[in-house]
Each structure stands twice: as structure tokens, then as C-alpha cells.
Protein backbone atom coordinates (compact mmCIF):
# COMPACT_ATOMS: atom_id res chain seq x y z
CA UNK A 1 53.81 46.28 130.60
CA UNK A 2 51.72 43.32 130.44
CA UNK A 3 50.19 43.99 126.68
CA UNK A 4 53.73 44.40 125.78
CA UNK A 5 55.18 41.11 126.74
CA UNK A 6 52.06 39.97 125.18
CA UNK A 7 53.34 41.35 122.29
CA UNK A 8 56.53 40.07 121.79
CA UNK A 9 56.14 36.82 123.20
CA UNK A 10 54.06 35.85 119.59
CA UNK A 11 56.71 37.40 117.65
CA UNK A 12 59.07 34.08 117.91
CA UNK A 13 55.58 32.26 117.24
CA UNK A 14 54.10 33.95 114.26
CA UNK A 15 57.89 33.50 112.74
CA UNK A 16 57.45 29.75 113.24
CA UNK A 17 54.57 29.45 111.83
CA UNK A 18 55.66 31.36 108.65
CA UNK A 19 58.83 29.18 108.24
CA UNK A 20 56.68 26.25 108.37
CA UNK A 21 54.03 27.43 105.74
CA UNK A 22 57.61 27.76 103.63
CA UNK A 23 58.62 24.77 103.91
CA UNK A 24 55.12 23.20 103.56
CA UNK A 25 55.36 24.60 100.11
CA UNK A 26 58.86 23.83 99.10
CA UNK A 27 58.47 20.25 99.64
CA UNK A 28 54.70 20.35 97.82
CA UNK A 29 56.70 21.97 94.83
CA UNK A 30 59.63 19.70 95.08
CA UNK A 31 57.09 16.72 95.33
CA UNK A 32 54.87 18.27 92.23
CA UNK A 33 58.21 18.45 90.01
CA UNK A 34 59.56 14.79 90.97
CA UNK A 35 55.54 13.88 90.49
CA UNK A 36 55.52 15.60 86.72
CA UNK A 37 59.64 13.80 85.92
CA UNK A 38 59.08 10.82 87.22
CA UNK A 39 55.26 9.86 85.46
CA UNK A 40 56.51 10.23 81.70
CA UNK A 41 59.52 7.87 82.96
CA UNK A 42 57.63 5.28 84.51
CA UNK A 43 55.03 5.16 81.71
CA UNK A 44 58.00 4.99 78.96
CA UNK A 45 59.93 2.46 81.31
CA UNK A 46 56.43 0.45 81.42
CA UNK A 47 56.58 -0.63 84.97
CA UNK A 48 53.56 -3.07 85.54
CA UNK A 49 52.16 -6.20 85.37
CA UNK A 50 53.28 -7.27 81.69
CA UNK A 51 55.98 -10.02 80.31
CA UNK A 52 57.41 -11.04 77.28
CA UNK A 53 59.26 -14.28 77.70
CA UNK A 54 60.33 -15.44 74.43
CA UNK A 55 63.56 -17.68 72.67
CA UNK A 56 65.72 -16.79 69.81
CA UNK A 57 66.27 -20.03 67.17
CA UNK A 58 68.52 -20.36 64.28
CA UNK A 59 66.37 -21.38 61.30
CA UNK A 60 69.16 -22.16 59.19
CA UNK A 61 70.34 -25.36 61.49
CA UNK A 62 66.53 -26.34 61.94
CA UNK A 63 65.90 -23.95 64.57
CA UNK A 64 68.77 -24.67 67.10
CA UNK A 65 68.90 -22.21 70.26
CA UNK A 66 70.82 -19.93 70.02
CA UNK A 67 72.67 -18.55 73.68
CA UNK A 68 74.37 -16.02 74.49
CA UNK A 69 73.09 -13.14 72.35
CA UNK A 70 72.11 -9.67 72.97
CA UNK A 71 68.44 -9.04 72.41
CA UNK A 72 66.64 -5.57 73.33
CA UNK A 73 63.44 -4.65 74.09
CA UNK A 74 61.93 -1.47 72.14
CA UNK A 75 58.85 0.52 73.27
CA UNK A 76 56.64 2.29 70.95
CA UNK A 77 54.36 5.19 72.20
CA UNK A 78 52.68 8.33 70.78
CA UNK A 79 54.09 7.87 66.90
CA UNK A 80 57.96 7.34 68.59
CA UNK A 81 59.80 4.35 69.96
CA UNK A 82 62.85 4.11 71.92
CA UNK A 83 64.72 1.36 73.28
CA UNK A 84 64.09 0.43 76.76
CA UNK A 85 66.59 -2.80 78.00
CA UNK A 86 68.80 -5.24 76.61
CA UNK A 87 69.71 -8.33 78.05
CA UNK A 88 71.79 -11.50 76.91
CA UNK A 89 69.71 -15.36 76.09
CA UNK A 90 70.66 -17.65 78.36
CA UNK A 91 71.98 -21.01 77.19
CA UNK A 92 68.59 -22.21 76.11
CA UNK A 93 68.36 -19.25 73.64
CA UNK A 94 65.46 -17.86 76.55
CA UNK A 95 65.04 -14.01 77.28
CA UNK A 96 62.67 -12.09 79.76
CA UNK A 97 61.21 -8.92 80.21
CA UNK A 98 59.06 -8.05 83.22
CA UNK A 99 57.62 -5.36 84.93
CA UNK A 100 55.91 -4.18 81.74
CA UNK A 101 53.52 -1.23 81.11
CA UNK A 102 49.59 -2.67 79.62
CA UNK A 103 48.50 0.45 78.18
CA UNK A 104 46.74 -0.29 75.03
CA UNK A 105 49.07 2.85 73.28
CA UNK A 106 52.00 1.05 74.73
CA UNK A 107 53.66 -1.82 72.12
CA UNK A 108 56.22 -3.47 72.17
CA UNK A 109 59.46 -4.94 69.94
CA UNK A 110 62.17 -7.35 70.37
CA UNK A 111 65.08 -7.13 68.26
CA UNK A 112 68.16 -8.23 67.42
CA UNK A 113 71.57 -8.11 65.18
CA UNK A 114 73.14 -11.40 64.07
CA UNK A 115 75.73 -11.93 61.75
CA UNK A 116 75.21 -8.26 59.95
CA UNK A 117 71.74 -8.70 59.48
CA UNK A 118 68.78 -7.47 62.17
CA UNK A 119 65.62 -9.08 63.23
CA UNK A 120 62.82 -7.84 64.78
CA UNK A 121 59.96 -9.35 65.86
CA UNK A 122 56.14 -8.62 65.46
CA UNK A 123 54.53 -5.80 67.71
CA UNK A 124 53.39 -7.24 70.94
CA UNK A 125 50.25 -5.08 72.40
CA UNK A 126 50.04 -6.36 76.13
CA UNK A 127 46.57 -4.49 76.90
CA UNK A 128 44.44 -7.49 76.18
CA UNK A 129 46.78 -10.33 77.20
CA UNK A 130 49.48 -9.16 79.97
CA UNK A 131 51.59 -12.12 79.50
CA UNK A 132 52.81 -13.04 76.16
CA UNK A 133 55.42 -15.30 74.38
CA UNK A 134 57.49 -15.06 71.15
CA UNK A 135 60.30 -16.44 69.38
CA UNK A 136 62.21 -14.74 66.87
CA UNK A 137 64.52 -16.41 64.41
CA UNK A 138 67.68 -15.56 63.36
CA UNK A 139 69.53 -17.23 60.20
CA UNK A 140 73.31 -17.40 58.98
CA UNK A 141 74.52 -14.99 56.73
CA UNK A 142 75.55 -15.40 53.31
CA UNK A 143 77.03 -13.21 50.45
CA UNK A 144 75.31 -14.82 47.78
CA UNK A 145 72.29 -13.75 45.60
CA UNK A 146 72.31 -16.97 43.96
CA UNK A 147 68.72 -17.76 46.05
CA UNK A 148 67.04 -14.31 45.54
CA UNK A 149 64.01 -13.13 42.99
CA UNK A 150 61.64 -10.48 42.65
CA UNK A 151 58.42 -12.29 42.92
CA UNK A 152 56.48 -9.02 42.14
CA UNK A 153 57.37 -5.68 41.12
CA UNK A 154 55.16 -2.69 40.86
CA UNK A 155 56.18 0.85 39.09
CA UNK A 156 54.07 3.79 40.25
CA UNK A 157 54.11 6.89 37.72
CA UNK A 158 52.38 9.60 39.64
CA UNK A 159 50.94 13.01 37.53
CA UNK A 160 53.61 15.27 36.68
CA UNK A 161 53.96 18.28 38.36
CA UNK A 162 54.20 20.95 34.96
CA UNK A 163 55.64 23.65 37.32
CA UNK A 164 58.83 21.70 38.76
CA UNK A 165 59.27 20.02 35.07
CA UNK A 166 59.16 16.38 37.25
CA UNK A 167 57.30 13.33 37.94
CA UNK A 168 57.21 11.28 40.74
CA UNK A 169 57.83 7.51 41.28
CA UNK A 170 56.90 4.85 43.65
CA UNK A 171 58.39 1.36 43.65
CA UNK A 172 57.53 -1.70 45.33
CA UNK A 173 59.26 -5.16 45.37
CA UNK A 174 58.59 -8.61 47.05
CA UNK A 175 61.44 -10.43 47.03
CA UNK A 176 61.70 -14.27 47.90
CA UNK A 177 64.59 -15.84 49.47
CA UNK A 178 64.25 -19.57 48.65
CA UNK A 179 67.23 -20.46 50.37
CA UNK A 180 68.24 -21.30 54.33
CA UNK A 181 70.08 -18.35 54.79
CA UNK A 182 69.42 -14.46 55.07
CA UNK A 183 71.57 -12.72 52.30
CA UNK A 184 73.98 -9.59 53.54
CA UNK A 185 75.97 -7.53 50.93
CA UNK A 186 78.63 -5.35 51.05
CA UNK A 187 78.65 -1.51 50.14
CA UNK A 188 82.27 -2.30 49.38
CA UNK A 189 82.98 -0.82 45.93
CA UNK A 190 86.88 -1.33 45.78
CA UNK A 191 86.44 -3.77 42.92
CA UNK A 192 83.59 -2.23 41.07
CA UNK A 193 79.67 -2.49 41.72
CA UNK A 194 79.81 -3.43 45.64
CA UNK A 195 78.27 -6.53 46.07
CA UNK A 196 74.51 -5.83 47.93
CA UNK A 197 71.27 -5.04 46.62
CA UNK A 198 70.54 -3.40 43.84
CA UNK A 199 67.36 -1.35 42.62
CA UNK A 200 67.22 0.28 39.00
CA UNK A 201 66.89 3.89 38.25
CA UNK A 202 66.11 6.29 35.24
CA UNK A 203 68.71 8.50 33.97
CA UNK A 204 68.60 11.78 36.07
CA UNK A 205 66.67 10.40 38.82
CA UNK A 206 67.29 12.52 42.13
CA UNK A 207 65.75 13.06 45.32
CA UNK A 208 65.73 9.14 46.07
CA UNK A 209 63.42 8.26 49.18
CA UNK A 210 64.19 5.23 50.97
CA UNK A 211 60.91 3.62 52.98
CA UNK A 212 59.79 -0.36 53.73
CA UNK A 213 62.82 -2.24 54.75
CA UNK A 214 65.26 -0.05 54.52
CA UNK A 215 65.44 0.87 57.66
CA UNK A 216 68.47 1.02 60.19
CA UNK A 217 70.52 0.31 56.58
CA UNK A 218 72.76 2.52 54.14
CA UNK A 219 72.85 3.22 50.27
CA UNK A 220 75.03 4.61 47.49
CA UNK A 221 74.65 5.35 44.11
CA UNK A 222 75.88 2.70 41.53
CA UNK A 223 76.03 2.78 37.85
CA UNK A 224 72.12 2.34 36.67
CA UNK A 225 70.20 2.89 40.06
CA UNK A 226 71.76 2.69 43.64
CA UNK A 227 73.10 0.03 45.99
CA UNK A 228 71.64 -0.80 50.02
CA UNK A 229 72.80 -3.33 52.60
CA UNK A 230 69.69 -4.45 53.70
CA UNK A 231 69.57 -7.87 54.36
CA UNK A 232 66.79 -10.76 52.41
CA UNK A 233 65.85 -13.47 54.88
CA UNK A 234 64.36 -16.48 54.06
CA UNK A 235 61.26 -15.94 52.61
CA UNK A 236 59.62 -12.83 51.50
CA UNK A 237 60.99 -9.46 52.11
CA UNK A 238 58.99 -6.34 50.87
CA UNK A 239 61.35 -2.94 49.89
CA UNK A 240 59.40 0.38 48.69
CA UNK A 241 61.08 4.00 47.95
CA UNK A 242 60.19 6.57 45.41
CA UNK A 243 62.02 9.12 43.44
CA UNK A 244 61.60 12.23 41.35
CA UNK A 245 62.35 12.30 37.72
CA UNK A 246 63.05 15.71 35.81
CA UNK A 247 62.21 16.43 31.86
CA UNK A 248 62.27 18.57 29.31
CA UNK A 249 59.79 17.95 26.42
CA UNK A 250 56.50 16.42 26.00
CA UNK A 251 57.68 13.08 25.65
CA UNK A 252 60.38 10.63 27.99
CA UNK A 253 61.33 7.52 27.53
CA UNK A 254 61.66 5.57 30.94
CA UNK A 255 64.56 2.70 31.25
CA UNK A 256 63.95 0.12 33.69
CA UNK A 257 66.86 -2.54 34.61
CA UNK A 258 66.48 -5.93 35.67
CA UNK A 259 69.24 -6.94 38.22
CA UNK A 260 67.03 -10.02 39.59
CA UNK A 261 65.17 -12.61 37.50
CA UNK A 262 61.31 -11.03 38.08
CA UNK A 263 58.42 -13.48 38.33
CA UNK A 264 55.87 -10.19 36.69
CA UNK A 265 56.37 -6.42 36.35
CA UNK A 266 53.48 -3.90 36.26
CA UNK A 267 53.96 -0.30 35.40
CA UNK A 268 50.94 1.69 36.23
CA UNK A 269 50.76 5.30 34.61
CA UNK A 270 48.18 8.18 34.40
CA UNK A 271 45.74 7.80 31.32
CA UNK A 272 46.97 11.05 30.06
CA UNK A 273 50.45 10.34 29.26
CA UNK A 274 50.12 7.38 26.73
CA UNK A 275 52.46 5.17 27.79
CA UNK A 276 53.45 2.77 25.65
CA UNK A 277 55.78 -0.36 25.83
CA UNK A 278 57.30 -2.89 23.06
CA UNK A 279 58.16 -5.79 26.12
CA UNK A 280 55.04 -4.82 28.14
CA UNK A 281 51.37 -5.89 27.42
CA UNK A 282 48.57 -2.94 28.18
CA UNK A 283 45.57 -4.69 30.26
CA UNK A 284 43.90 -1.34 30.72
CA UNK A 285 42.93 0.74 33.50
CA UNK A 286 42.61 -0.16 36.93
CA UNK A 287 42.28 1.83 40.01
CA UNK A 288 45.18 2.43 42.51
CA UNK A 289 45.11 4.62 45.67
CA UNK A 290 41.71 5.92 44.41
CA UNK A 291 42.48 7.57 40.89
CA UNK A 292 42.76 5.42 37.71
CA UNK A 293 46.04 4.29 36.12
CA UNK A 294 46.66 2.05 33.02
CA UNK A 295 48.48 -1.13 33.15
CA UNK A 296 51.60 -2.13 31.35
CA UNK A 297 52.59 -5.50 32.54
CA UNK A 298 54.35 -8.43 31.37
CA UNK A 299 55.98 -11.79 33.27
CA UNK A 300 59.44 -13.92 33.25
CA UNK A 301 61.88 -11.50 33.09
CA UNK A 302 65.76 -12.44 33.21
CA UNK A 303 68.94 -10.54 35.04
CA UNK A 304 69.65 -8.46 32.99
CA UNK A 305 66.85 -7.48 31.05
CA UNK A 306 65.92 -3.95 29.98
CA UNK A 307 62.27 -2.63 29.66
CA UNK A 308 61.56 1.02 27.69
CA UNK A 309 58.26 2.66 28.74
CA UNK A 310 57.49 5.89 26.30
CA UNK A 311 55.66 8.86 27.98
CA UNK A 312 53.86 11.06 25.64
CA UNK A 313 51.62 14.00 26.65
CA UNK A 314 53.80 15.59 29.93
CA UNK A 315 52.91 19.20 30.29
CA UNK A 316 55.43 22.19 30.24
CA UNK A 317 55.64 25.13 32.01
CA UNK A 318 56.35 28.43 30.99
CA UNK A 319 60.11 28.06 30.83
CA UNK A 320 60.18 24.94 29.46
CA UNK A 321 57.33 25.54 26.80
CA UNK A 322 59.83 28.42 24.88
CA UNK A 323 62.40 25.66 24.07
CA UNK A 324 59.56 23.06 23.20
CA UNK A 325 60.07 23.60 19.65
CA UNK A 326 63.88 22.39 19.98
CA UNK A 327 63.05 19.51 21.27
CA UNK A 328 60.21 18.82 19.24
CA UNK A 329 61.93 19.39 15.48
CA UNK A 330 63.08 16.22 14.22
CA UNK A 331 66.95 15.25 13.07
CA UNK A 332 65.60 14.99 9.71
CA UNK A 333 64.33 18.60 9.78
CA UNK A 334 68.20 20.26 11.16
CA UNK A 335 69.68 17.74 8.19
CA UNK A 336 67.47 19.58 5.31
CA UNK A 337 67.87 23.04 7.03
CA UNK A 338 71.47 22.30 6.89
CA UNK A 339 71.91 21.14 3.25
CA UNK A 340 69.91 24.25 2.72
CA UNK A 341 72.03 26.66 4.19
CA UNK A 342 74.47 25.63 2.88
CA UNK A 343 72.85 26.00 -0.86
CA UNK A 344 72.21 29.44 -0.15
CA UNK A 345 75.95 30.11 0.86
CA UNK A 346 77.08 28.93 -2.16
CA UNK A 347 74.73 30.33 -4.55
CA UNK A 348 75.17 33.92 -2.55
CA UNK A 349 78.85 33.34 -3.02
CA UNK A 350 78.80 32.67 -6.90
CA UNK A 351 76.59 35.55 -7.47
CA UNK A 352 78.80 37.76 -5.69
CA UNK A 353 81.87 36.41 -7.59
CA UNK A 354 79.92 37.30 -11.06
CA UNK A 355 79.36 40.44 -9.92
CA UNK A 356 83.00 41.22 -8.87
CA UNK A 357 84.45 39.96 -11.94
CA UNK A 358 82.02 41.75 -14.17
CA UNK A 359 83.11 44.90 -11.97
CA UNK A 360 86.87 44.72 -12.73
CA UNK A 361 86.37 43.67 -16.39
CA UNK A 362 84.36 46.68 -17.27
CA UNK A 363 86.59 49.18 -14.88
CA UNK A 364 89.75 48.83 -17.85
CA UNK A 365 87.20 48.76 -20.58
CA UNK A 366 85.78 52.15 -19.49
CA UNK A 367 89.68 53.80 -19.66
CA UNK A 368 90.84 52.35 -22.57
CA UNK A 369 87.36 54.10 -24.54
CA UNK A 370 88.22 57.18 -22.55
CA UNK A 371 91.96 57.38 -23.80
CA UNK A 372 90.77 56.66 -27.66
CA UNK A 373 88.05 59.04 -27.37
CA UNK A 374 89.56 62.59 -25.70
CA UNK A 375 87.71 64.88 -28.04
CA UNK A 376 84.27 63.05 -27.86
CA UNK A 377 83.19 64.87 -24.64
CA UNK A 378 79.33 64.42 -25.93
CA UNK A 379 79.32 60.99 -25.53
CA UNK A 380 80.13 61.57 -21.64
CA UNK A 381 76.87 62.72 -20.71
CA UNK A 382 75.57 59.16 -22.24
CA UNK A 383 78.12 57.22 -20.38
CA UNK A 384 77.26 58.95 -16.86
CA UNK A 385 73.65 58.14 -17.38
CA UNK A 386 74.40 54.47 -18.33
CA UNK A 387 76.62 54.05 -15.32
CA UNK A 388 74.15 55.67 -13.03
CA UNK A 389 71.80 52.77 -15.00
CA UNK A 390 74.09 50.43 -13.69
CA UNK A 391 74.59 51.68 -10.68
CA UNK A 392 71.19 51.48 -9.93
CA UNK A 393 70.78 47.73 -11.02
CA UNK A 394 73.76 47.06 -8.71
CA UNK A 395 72.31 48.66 -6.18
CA UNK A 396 68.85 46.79 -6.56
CA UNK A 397 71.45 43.64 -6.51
CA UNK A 398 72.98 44.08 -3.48
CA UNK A 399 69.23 45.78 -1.95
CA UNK A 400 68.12 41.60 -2.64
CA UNK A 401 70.96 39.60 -1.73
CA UNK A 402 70.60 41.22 1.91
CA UNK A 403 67.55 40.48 2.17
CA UNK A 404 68.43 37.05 1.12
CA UNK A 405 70.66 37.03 4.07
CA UNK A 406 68.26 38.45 6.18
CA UNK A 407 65.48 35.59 4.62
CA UNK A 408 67.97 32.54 5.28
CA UNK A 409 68.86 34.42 8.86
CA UNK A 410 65.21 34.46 10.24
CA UNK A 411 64.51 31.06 9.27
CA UNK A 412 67.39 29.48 10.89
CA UNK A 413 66.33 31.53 13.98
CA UNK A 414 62.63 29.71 13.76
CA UNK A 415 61.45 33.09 13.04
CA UNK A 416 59.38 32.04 9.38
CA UNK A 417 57.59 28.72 8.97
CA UNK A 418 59.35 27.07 5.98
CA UNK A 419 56.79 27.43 3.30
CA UNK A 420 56.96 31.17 4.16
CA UNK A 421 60.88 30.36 3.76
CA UNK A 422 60.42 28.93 0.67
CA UNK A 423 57.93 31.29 -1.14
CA UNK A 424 59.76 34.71 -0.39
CA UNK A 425 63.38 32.95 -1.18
CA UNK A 426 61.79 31.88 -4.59
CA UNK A 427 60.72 35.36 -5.33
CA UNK A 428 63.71 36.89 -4.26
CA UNK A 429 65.99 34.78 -6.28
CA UNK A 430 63.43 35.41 -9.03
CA UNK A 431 64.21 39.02 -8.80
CA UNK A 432 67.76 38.67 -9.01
CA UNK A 433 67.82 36.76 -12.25
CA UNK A 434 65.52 39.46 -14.00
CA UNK A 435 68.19 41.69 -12.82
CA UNK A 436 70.86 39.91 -14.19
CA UNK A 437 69.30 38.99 -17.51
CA UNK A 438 68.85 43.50 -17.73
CA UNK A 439 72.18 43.68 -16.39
CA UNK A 440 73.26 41.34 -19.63
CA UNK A 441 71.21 42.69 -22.10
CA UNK A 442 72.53 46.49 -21.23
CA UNK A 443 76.49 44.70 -21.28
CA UNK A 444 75.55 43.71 -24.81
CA UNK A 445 73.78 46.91 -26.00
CA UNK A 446 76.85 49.27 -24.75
CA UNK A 447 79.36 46.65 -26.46
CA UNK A 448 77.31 47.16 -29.86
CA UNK A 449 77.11 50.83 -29.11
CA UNK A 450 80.67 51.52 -28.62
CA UNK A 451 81.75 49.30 -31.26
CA UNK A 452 79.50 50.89 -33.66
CA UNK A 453 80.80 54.55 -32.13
CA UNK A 454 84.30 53.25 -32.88
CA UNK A 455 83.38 52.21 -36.80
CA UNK A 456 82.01 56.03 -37.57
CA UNK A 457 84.94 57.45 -35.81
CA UNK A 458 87.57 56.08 -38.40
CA UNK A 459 85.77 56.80 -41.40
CA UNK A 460 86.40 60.49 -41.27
CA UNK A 461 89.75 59.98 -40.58
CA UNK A 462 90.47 57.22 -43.60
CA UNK A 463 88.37 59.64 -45.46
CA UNK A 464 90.67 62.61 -44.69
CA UNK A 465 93.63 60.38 -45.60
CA UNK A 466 92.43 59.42 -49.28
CA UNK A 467 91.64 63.17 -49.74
CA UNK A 468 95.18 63.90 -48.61
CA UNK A 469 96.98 61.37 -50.99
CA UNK A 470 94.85 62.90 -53.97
């Protein structure tokens, strides 16, 4: 009795002690999972030791405070930033951030948007200095390009790529703002080209990249190149992008725009192509990005200007290399082919016309000699073999003029080079006139013939008449 109240007096113990153990480990899980959500969030958040104090100033009215405006703080970590607070400037244009994160992979950004334009300030990196101060400046906005120029700008033609039938393009600019306030345009295009910034572009450009200050803005395509409302401070503003452009012979020539006045333009190409400019000046090779490039560059260019660059030497591929020769044979060379042609038609189409008339005048001929000579049946054997004569010149006739059609047919094709044209349609037409000079020759024999036939044919009957009247 004893062991068995023993017994069951742990039971209620033992079942204690397991729902403790359980939740022991709930709450370890629970404080695991809160551990792992909350770490990422506190080191994004950057709670710690670090400030940013800072003021925003409006250069354009020499830089006055400016209150009252919403600035945010942006956090940049592992190759992605996010924004992390935004707060308002007090009325001495003054902003702080606190509590901030001094990782040296942490940085920081303050930005802000003003009048349609956005400003953002340099990267703060708090590792080395926890407390830091900045001012960013803001300007007024204008619609006016009147201040703007392209202080430098720099055409990239990378090799082309022979299998896609393309080559690829990188542009840089630098432009300079010389006046007080940041220009803004419009992507409007109600009344025509919208009022913003412009870049050029090639005919049949495509696949347009947008990079260096472009970012946070939009674009469309205008006549020429494309449009983008990214704003130009004061000062100097730097805008990159690239593009691809397609072809379809061995040679392109590339049309550049000018929609700014441009302090100096370079255009740097591969050696291979042999580019080639009339308004730019080659200064020779150079290196770029590690692979040479030749230099085409030339300075004081006006709004408005246009700039050809010929590209000679781009590989085909396969598909494009079977219509090379189209693009290759000059206007001149389709003119003469034409004129040609045409020749040929007309020639084919007189001789044709001889020999049709010849065939009717000779068809009544042949009946009217039949009806005046009934009883003459041994002269029939002679005319079958001089038709079959004929027949077989006509028949050598016709035997040439398809192959002249055949001649004139393969060379229009691009089938025979055009001294092989040439030779065998001299030959041919050679041919023919021998024929025809036979052809003439038996005509004038037969004439004789049957005129003489006809002359011996009425003297026995004028002789039978004399002998009748004796």
C-alpha cells in the first residue's frame, strides 16, 4: 500500500515538471524569433550613438534658410538603401537625426524635393566620426535653358556584336548651369517637343539605358533622341546612358544632334571600324576602359549643329552577309543594269517582230505558187526540204533568243558577274545575226529560184500557142 501511494503521489509532480520544461522552451523559441526579427530592424533603423544635424539654404537668395520643409533621412546597407525618417526644418532651416547606427557598412543620405527638383546630399559614413554636420542647398526652379551648356561630351562606340547585327553606345555629358537657379522641364508635349532635356539619338536606336542622374526621373521619346525631367542645378551636373544601335551592311553613318551649345565633343571608336568625320579632327588612339579607341574630336559647337561620323569595316553575320551584296552595289550600277534591260527588251522585241512579219509574208507567197503550179508536184519535194531548212533556222532562232532571256534573267538575279554578262550576250547576239544574214540569203535564193521556175514554165506554153496559130 505504501509503494503505491508512493507511486502516485509523483505522478502530479513529474507532470509539473514536464509542463515547465514546455514552457521553458516556448518562451526560449518565442525569445529566439523576436531575437532573429528584431536585430535586422534595429541595425536598418540604426539605433546608436550617431547624429546628423544639418540646415537646408536656398542658394538662389544667397543662401537664406529655408523652414518648414520635409527632409528624409535614407540608409544605405549591403548594395540597397531604404528610407528610414522624415521630419520637417524648423524655422531656422535646422533638421536632426539621432539615435544613429556607426557601422562602417552603414551610410547615410539626406534628401529632399523642392520646387520639382530633388536634392540629395553627400554620403555621410558615421564609423569614424559619430557626430556629423551638413547643409544641403536647395535653389528656385526655373523653366528656362537659357543658362545651360554641355561643357564636355563624350561618345563611346563599343565593338559590334556581328551576331545581333548591333553596336553599343555609351554617352556622357557635363553640363554647367551658370545661372542662380536649378532648371526643371516639362514632359508636357501638348504643343510639340515638351520642354525638358534633351539628348540626341541615331536613327533606329533602341534599348535606351538610363544611368548617372537620371535617377528618381522619367523619359519619352522625341523627334531625334528622347526627352527626361531631370533637373540642372547650378553648377555642374553629370548624365550618362547607353544604347544599342542595329545595321545592316558594312558601313553606317552615325548622326549626332546638338540641342545645347557644346564647349568640345569626342567620339571614341574601335580602330577597326575607320571612322571618319568631315566636322571632327582625328587625334589618334588613346586608351579608354583598358582597350584602345581612336579619337574624333572637335570644339565650339552651336544648338543646333549636326555631326556625321562614317563607320566602315562592321562585321556581318550569316544572315546578314547573303544580302551584303544589295547593300553594297552602288545606284550607279542598278541605273546601267536598268538602261540595259531595257536594251535587251527592245532589241528581243524587234527581232521577234521581223520574224513574225517575215512569217506572214511568206505564208500567202507559198499558196499563191501552189495555185499557179498544180501539175508541178516535183518541185514539192524541193519546197518541203527548204521549209524544213527554214524551219530549222527558226528553230535555232528561237533555241538563242531563250537563252537570251535566260542570259539577261541570271544577271539581273546576281547570278553572272557582268563581264561574264557581257561576253556570252555578245556571242549570242552574234549568233543570231549569222542566222539572219542565212535566213536572208536563202529568202533571196528561193525568190530567184521561183522566179526563174516561173520564166521556163511559160515558154512551153507561148511556144505551144505560136505552133497553134501556124
Amino acid at each position: 500500500m505504501s509503494e503505491e501511494a508512493t507511486v502516485s503521489s509523483g505522478g502530479p509532480a513529474v507532470g509539473r515538471l514536464i509542463l515547465t520544461l514546455t514552457i521553458f522552451l516556448l518562451s526560449l523559441l518565442a525569445l529566439l524569433w523576436l531575437l532573429i526579427s528584431v536585430a535586422p530592424t534595429q541595425a536598418a533603423s540604426g539605433a546608436g550613438t550617431g547624429t546628423i544635424r544639418g540646415h537646408l539654404v536656398n542658394g538662389t537668395h544667397n543662401n537664406a534658410p529655408v523652414a518648414g520643409q520635409s527632409v528624409t533621412l535614407q540608409m544605405a546597407q549591403d548594395g540597397s538603401a531604404r528610407d528610414l525618417t522624415t521630419l520637417k526644418t524648423d524655422s531656422q532651416g535646422a533638421f536632426l537625426f539621432t539615435g544613429l547606427a556607426t557601422a562602417s557598412t552603414v551610410k547615410y543620405a539626406v534628401y529632399t524635393r523642392y520646387q520639382g527638383a530633388q536634392y540629395v546630399s553627400d554620403l555621410v559614413d558615421l564609423s569614424k566620426q559619430a557626430v556629423q554636420q551638413i547643409e544641403l542647398t536647395v535653389y528656385d526652379a526655373t523653366s528656362s535653358s537659357a543658362d545651360l551648356a554641355v561643357v564636355q561630351a563624350t561618345i563611346l562606340i563599343h565593338e559590334p556584336d556581328a551576331s545581333k547585327g548591333t553596336f553599343t553606345v555609351s554617352e556622357i555629358y557635363f553640363f554647367q548651369n551658370v545661372g542662380k537657379t536649378t532648371y526643371v522641364g516639362s514632359l508636357n508635349a501638348s504643343q510639340g517637343r515638351p520642354n525638358a532635356l534633351l539628348f540626341s539619338l541615331p536613327q533606329g536606336a533602341r534599348n535606351v539605358a538610363l544611368d548617372q542622374g537620371f535617377n528618381s526621373v522619367e523619359a519619352i521619346q522625341v523627334a531625334g533622341g528622347f526627352a527626361s525631367d531631370a533637373a540642372v542645378p547650378p553648377g555642374e551636373t553629370q548624365f550618362s546612358f547607353s544604347f544599342e544601335v542595329p545595321y545592316q551592311s558594312t558601313s553606317y553613318d552615325f548622326a549626332y544632334t546638338f540641342f545645347y551649345p557644346t564647349v568640345q565633343l569626342s567620339v571614341l571608336t574601335p580602330p577597326a571600324l575607320q571612322a571618319s568625320s568631315g566636322a571632327l579632327s582625328s587625334k589618334g588612339l588613346m586608351t579608354a576602359n583598358s582597350h584602345p579607341y581612336l579619337l574624333l574630336q572637335n570644339q565650339n559647337f552651336r544648338s543646333g549643329d549636326q555631326v556625321h561620323v562614317r563607320l566602315q569595316g562592321l562585321p556581318l553575320g550569316s544572315s546578314q552577309s547573303q544580302h551584303q551584296g544589295l547593300f553594297l552595289v552602288p545606284t550607279w550600277v542598278w541605273l546601267v543594269g536598268g538602261v540595259l534591260v531595257m536594251l535587251a527588251i527592245i532589241v528581243l522585241s524587234s527581232l521577234l517582230y521581223h520574224l513574225f512579219q517575215r512569217w506572214r509574208e511568206s505564208k500567202p507567197r507559198g499558196r499563191q505558187h501552189a495555185q499557179k503550179r498544180p501539175a508541178h508536184t516535183q518541185a514539192e519535194p524541193e519546197a518541203i526540204h527548204t521549209r524544213g531548212k527554214a524551219d530549222a533556222g527558226s528553230s535555232e532562232q528561237d533555241r538563242l533568243l531563250h537563252q537570251l532571256l535566260e542570259l539577261d534573267k541570271a544577271f539581273e538575279e546576281g547570278r553572272l558577274k557582268k563581264t561574264e554578262y557581257t561576253e556570252e550576250r555578245a556571242r549570242i547576239k552574234e549568233r543570231l545575226r549569222v542566222l539572219l544574214s542565212l535566213e536572208q540569203e536563202k529568202e533571196h535564193r528561193r525568190g530567184a529560184k521561183e522566179r526563174q521556175t516561173a520564166g521556163s514554165s511559160r515558154s512551153p506554153s507561148n511556144a505551144k500557142r505560136r505552133s497553134g496559130k501556124s
